[in-house]
Each structure stands twice: as structure tokens, then as C-alpha cells.
PDB file of N, CA and C in Angstrom:
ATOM      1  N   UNK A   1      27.368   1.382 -75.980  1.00  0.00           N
ATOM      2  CA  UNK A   1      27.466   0.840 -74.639  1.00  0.00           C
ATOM      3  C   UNK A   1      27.896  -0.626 -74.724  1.00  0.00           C
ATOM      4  N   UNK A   2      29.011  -0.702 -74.042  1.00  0.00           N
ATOM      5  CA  UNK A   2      29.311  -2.407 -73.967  1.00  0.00           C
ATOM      6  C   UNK A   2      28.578  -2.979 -73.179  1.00  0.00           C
ATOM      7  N   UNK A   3      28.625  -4.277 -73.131  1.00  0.00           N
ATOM      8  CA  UNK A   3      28.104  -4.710 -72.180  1.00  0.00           C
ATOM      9  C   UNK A   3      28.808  -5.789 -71.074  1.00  0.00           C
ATOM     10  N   UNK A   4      29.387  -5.588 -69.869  1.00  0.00           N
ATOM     11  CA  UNK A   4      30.216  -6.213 -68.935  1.00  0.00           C
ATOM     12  C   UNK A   4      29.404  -7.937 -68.930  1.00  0.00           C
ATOM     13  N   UNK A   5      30.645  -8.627 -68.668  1.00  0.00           N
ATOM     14  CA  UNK A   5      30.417  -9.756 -67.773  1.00  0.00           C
ATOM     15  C   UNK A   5      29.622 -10.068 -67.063  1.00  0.00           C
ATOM     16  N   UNK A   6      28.845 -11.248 -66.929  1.00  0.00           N
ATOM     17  CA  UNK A   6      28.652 -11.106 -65.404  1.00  0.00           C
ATOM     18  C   UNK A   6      29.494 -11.544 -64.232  1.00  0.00           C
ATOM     19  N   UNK A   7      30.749 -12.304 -64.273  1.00  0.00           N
ATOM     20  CA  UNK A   7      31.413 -11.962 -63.439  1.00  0.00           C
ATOM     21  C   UNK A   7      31.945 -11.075 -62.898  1.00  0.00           C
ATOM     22  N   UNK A   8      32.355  -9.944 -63.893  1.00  0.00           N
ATOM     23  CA  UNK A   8      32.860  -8.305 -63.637  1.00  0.00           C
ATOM     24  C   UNK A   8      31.396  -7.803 -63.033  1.00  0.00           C
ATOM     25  N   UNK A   9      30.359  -8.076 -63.535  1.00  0.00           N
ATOM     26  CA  UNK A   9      29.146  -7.489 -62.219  1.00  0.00           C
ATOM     27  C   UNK A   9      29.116  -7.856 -60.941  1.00  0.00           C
ATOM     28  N   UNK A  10      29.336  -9.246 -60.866  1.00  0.00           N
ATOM     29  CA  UNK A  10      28.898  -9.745 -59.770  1.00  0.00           C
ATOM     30  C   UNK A  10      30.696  -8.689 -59.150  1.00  0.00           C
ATOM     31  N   UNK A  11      31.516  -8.849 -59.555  1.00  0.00           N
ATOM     32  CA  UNK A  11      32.342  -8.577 -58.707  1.00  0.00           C
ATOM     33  C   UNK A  11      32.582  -6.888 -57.795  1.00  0.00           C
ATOM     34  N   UNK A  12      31.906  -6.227 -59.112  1.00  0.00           N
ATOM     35  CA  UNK A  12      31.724  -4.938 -58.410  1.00  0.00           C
ATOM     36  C   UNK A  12      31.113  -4.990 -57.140  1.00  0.00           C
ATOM     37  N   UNK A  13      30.001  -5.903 -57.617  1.00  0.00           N
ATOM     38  CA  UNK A  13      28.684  -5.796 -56.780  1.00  0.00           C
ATOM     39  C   UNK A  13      29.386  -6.077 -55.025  1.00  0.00           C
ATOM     40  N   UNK A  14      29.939  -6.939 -55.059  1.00  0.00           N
ATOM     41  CA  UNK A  14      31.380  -7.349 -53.881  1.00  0.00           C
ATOM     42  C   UNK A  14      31.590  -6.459 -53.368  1.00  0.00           C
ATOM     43  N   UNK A  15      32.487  -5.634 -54.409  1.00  0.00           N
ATOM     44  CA  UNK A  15      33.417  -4.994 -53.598  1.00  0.00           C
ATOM     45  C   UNK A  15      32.564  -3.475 -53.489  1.00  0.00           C
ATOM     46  N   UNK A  16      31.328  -3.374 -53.855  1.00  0.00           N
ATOM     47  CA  UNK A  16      30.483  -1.836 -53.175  1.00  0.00           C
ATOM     48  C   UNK A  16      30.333  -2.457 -51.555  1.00  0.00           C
ATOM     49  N   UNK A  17      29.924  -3.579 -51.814  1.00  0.00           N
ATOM     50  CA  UNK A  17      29.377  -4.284 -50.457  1.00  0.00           C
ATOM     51  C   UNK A  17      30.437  -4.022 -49.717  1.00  0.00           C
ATOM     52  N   UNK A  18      31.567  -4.844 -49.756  1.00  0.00           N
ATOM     53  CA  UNK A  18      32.861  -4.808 -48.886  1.00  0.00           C
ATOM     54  C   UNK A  18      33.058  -3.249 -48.505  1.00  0.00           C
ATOM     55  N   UNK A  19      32.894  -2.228 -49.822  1.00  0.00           N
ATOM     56  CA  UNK A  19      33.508  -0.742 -49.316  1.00  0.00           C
ATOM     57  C   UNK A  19      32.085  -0.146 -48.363  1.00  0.00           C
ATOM     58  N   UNK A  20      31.129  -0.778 -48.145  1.00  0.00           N
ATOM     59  CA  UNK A  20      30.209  -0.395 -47.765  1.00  0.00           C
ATOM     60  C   UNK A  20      29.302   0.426 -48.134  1.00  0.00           C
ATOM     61  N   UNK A  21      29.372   0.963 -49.265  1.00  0.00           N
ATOM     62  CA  UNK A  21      28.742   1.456 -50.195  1.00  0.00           C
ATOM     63  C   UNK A  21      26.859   1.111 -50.266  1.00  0.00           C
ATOM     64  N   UNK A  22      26.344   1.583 -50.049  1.00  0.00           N
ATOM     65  CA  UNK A  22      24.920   1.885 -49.661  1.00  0.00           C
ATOM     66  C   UNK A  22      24.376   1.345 -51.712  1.00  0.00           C
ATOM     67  N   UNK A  23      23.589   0.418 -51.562  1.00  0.00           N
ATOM     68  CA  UNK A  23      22.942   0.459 -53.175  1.00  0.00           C
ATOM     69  C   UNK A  23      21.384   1.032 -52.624  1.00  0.00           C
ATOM     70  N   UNK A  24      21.197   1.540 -53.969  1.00  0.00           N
ATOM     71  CA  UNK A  24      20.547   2.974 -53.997  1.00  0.00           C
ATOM     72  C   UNK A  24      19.134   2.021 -54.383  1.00  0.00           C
ATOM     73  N   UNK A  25      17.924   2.413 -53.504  1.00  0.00           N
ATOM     74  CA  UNK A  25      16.634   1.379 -53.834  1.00  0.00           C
ATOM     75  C   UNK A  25      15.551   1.760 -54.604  1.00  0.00           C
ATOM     76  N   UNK A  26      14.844   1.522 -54.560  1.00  0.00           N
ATOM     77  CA  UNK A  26      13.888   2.146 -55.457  1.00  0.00           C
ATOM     78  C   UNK A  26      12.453   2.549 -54.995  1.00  0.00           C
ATOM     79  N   UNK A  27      11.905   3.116 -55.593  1.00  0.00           N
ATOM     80  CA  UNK A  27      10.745   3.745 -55.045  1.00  0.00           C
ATOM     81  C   UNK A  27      10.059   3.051 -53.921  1.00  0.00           C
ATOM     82  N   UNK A  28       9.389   1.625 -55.269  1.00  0.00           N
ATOM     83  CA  UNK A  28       8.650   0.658 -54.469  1.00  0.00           C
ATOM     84  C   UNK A  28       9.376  -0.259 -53.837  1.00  0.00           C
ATOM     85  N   UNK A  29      10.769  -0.514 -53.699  1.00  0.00           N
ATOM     86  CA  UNK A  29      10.920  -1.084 -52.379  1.00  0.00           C
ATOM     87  C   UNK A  29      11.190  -0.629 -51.356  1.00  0.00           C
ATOM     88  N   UNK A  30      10.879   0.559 -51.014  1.00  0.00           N
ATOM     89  CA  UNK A  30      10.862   1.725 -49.798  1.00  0.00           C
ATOM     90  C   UNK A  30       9.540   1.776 -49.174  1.00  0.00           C
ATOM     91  N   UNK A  31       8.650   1.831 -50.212  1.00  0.00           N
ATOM     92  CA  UNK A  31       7.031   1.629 -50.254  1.00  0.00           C
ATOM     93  C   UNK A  31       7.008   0.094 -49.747  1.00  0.00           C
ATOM     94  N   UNK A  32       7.552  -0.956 -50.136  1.00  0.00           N
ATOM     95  CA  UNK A  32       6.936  -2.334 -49.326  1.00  0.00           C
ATOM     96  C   UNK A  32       7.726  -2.185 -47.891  1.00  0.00           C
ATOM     97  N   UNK A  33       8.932  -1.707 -47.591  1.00  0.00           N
ATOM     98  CA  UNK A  33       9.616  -1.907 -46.454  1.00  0.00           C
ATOM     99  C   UNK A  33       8.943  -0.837 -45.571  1.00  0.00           C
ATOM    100  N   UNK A  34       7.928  -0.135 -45.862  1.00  0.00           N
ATOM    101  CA  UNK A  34       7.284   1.032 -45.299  1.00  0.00           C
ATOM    102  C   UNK A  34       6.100  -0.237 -44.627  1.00  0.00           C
ATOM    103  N   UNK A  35       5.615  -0.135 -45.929  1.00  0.00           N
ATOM    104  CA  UNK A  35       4.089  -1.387 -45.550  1.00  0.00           C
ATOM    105  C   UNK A  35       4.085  -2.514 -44.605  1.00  0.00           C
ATOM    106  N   UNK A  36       5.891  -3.371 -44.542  1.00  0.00           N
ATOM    107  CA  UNK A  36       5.822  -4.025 -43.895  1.00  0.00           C
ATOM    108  C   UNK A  36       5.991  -3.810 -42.533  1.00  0.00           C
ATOM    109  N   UNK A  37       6.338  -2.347 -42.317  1.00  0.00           N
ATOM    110  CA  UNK A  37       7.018  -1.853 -40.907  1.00  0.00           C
ATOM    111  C   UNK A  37       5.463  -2.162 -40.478  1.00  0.00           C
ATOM    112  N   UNK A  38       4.833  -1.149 -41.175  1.00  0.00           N
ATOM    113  CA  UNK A  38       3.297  -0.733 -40.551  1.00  0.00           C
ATOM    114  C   UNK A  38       2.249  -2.209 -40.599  1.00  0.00           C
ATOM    115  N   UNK A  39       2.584  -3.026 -40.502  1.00  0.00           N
ATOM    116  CA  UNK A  39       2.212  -3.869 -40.567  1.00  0.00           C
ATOM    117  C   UNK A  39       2.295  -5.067 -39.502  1.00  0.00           C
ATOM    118  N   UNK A  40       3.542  -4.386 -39.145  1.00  0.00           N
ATOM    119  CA  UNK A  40       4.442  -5.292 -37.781  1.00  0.00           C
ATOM    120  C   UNK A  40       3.930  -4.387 -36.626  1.00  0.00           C
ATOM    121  N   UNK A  41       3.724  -3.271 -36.814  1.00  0.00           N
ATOM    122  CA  UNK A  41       3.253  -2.128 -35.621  1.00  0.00           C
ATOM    123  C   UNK A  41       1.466  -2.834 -35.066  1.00  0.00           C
ATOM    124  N   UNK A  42       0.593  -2.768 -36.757  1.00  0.00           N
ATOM    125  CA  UNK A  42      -0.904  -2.834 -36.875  1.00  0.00           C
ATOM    126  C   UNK A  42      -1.563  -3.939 -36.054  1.00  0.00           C
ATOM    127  N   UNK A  43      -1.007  -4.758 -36.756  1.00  0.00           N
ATOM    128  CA  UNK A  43      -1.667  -6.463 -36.224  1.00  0.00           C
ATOM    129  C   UNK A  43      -1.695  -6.898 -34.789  1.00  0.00           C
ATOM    130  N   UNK A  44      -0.459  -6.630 -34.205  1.00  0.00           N
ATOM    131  CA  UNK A  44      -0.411  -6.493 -32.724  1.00  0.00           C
ATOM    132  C   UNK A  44      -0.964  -5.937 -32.233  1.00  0.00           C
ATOM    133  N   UNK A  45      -0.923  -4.371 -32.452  1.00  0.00           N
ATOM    134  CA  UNK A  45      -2.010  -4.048 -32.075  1.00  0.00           C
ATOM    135  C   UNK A  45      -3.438  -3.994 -32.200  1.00  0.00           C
ATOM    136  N   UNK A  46      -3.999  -4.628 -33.180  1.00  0.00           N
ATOM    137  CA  UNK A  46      -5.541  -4.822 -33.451  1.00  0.00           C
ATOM    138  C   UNK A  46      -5.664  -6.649 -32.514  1.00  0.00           C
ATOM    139  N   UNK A  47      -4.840  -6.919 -32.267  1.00  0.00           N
ATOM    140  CA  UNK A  47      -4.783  -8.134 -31.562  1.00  0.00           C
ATOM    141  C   UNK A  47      -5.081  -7.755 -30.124  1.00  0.00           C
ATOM    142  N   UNK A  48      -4.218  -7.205 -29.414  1.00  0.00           N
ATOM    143  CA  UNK A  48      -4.797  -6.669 -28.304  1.00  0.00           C
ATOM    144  C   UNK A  48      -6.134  -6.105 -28.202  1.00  0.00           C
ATOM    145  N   UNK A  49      -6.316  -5.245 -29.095  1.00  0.00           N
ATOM    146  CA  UNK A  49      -7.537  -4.954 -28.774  1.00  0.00           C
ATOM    147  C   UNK A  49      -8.288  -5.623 -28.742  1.00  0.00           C
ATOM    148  N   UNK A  50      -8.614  -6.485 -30.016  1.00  0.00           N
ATOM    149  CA  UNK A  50      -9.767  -7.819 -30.081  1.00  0.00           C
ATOM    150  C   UNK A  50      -9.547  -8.577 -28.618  1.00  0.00           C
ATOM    151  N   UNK A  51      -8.048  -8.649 -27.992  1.00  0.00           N
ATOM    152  CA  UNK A  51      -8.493  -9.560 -26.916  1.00  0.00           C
ATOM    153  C   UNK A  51      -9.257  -8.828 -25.966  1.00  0.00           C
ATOM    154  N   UNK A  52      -8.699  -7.881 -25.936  1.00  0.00           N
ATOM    155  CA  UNK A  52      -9.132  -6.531 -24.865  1.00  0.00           C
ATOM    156  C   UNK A  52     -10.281  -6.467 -24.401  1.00  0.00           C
ATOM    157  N   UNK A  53     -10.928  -6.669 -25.753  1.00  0.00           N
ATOM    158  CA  UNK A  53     -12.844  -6.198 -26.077  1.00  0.00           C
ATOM    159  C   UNK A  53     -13.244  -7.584 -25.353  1.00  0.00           C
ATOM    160  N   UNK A  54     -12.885  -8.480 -25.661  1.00  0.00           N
ATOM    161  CA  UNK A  54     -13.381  -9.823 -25.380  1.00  0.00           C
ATOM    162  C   UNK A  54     -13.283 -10.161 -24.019  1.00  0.00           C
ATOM    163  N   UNK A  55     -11.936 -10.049 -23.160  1.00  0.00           N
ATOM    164  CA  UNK A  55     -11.839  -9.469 -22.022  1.00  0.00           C
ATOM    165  C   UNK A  55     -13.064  -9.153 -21.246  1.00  0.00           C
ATOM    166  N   UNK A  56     -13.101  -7.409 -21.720  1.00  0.00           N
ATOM    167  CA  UNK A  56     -14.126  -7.059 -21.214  1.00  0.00           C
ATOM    168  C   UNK A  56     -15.457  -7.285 -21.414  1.00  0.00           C
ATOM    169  N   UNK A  57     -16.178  -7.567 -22.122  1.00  0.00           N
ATOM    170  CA  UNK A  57     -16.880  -8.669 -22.188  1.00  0.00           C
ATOM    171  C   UNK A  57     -17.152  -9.424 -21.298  1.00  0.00           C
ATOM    172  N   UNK A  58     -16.306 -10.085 -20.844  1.00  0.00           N
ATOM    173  CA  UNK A  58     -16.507 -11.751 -20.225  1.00  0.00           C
ATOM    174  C   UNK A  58     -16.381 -11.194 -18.994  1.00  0.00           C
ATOM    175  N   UNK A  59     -15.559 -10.100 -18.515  1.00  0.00           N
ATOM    176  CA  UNK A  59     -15.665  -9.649 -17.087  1.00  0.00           C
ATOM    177  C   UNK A  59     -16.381  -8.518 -16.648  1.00  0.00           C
ATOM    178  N   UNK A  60     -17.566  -7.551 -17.894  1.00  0.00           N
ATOM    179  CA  UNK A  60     -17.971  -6.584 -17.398  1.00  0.00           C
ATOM    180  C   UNK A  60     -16.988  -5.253 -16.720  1.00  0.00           C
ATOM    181  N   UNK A  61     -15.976  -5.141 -17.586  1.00  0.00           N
ATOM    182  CA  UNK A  61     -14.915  -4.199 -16.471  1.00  0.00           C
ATOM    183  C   UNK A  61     -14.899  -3.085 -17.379  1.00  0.00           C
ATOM    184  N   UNK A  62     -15.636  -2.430 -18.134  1.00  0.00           N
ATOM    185  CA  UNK A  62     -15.768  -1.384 -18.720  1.00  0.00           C
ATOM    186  C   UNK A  62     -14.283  -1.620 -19.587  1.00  0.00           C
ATOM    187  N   UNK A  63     -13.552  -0.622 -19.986  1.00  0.00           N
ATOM    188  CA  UNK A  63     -12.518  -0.806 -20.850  1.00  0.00           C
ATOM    189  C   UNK A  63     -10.925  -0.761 -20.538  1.00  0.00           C
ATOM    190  N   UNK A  64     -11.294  -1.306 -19.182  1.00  0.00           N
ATOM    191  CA  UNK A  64      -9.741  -2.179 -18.374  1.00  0.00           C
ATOM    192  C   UNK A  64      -8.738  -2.599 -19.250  1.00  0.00           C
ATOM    193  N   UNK A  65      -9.128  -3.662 -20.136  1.00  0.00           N
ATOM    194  CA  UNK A  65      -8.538  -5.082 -20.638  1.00  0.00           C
ATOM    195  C   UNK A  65      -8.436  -4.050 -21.978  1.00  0.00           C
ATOM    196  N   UNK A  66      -9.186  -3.798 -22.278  1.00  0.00           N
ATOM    197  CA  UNK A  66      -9.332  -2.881 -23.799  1.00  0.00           C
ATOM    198  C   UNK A  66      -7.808  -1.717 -23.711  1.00  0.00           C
ATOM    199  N   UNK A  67      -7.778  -1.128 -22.901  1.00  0.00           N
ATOM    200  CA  UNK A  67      -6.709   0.200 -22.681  1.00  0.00           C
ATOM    201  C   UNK A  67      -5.361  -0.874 -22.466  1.00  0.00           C
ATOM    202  N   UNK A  68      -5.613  -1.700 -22.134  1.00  0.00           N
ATOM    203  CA  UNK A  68      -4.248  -2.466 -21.634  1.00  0.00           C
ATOM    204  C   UNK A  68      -3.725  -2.826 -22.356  1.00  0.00           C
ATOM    205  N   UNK A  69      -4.256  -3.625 -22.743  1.00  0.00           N
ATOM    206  CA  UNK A  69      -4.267  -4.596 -23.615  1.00  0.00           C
ATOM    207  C   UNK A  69      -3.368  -4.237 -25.539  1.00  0.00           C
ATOM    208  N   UNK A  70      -4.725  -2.884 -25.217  1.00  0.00           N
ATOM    209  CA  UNK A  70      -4.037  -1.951 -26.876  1.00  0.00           C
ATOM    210  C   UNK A  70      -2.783  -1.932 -26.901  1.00  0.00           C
ATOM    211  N   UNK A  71      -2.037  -1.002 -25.313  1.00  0.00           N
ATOM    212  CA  UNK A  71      -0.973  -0.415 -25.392  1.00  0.00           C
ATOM    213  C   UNK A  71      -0.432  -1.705 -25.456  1.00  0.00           C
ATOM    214  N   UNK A  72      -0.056  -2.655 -24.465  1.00  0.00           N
ATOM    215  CA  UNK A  72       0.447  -3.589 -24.875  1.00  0.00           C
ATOM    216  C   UNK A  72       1.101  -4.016 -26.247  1.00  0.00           C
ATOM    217  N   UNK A  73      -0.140  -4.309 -26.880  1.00  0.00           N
ATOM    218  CA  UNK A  73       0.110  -4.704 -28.122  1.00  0.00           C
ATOM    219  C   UNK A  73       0.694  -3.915 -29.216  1.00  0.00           C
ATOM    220  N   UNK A  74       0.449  -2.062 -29.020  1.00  0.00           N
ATOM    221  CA  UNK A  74       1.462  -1.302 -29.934  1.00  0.00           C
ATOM    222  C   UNK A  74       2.852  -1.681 -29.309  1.00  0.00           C
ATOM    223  N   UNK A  75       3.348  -1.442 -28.053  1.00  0.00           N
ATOM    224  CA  UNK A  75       4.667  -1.600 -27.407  1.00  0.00           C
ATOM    225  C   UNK A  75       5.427  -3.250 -28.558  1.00  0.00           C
ATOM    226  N   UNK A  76       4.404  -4.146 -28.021  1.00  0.00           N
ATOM    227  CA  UNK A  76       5.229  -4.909 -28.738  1.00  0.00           C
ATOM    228  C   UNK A  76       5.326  -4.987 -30.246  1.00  0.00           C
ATOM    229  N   UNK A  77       4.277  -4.181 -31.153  1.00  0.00           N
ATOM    230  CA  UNK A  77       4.661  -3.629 -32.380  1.00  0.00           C
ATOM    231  C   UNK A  77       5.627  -3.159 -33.045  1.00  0.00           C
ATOM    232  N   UNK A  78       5.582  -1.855 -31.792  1.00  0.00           N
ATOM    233  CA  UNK A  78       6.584  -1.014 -32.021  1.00  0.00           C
ATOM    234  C   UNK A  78       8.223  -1.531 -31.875  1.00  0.00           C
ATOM    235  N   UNK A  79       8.182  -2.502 -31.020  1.00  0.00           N
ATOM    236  CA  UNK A  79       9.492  -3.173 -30.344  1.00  0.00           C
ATOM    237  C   UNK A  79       9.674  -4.348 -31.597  1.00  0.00           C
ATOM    238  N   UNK A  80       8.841  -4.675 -32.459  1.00  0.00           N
ATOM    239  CA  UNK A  80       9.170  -5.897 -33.482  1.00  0.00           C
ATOM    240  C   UNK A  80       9.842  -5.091 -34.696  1.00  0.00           C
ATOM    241  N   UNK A  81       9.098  -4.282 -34.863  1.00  0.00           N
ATOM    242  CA  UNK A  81       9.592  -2.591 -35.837  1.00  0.00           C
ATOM    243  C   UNK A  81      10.675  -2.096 -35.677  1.00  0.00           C
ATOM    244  N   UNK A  82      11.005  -2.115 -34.440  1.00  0.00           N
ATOM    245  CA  UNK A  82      12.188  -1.276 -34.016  1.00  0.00           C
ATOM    246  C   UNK A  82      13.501  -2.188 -34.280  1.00  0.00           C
ATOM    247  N   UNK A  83      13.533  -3.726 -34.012  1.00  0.00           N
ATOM    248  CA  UNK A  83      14.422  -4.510 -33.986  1.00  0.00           C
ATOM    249  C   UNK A  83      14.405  -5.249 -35.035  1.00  0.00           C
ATOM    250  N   UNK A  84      13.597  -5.110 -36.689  1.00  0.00           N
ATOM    251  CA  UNK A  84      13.858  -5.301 -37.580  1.00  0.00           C
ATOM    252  C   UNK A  84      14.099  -4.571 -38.449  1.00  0.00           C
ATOM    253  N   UNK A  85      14.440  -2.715 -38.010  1.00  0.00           N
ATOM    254  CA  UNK A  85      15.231  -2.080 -38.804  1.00  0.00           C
ATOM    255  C   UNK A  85      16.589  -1.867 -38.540  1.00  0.00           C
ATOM    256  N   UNK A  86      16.823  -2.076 -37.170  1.00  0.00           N
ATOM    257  CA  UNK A  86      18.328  -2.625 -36.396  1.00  0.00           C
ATOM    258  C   UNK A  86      18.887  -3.837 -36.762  1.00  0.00           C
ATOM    259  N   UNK A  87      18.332  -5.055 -36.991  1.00  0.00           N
ATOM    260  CA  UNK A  87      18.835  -5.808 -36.895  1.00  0.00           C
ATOM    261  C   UNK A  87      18.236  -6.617 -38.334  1.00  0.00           C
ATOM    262  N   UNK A  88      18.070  -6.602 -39.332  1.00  0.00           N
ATOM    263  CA  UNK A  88      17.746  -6.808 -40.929  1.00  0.00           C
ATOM    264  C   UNK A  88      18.095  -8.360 -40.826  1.00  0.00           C
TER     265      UNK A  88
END
């Protein structure tokens, strides 16, 4: 096995990009880009809720602020998720 350049690498590397050519990933970085999705979904929503609870709490409204609040916070999860696999 020879071993190329690294300019002849870097240049392939170019022109897969330019032909659009998809590079092929690997296990675990499928596994972190997984973790980080679910992660962008989670927090928001455990945020709402904590406010939710607290909410109700302070106003006695049974689980008003809590139901709202959740969805809320998945929507905008889901919407941070959604527009950082669209838009990288």
C-alpha cells in the first residue's frame, strides 16, 4: 500500500465535497448526533415543566401551567431539532 500525499488527500476530499458525495460516518458519530438531537428536544422540555410546577404552585391552579407549559416547551424542542437537522 502506498501511501498518498496529503495534498492529493486533501484534494479528493474537495472534490467528493464539490461532487456531493455523502462521507460515510461512523457509528459513534451517529450515536452523538442522536444524543445531541435528544437533548435539544429534553431540556426544553423539562424546563417547562419545572416552570409549570412552580407556576402552579404559586397560583394553586391544579396543573394549568404544568400541561402548558410542557407542551410548550417540547414544541420548541422539537422546532430547535427540527431546524438543526435542516439547517447544520
Amino acid at each position: 500500500m502506498t501511501k498518498q500525499p496529503l495534498s492529493d488527500k486533501i484534494a479528493a476530499r474537495q472534490r467528493q465535497r464539490d461532487e456531493g458525495v455523502a462521507e460515510e460516518r461512523s457509528f459513534f458519530r451517529g450515536l452523538a448526533v442522536a444524543g445531541g438531537l435528544g437533548w435539544m428536544i429534553v431540556l426544553p422540555t423539562l424546563a417547562g415543566l419545572a416552570l409549570g410546577r412552580w407556576l402552579d404552585g404559586l397560583f394553586a391552579s391544579g396543573i394549568t401551567w404544568t400541561g402548558a407549559l410542557l407542551m410548550a416547551g417540547l414544541a420548541l424542542g422539537c422546532r430547535w431539532a427540527w431546524s438543526r437537522i435542516h439547517h447544520p
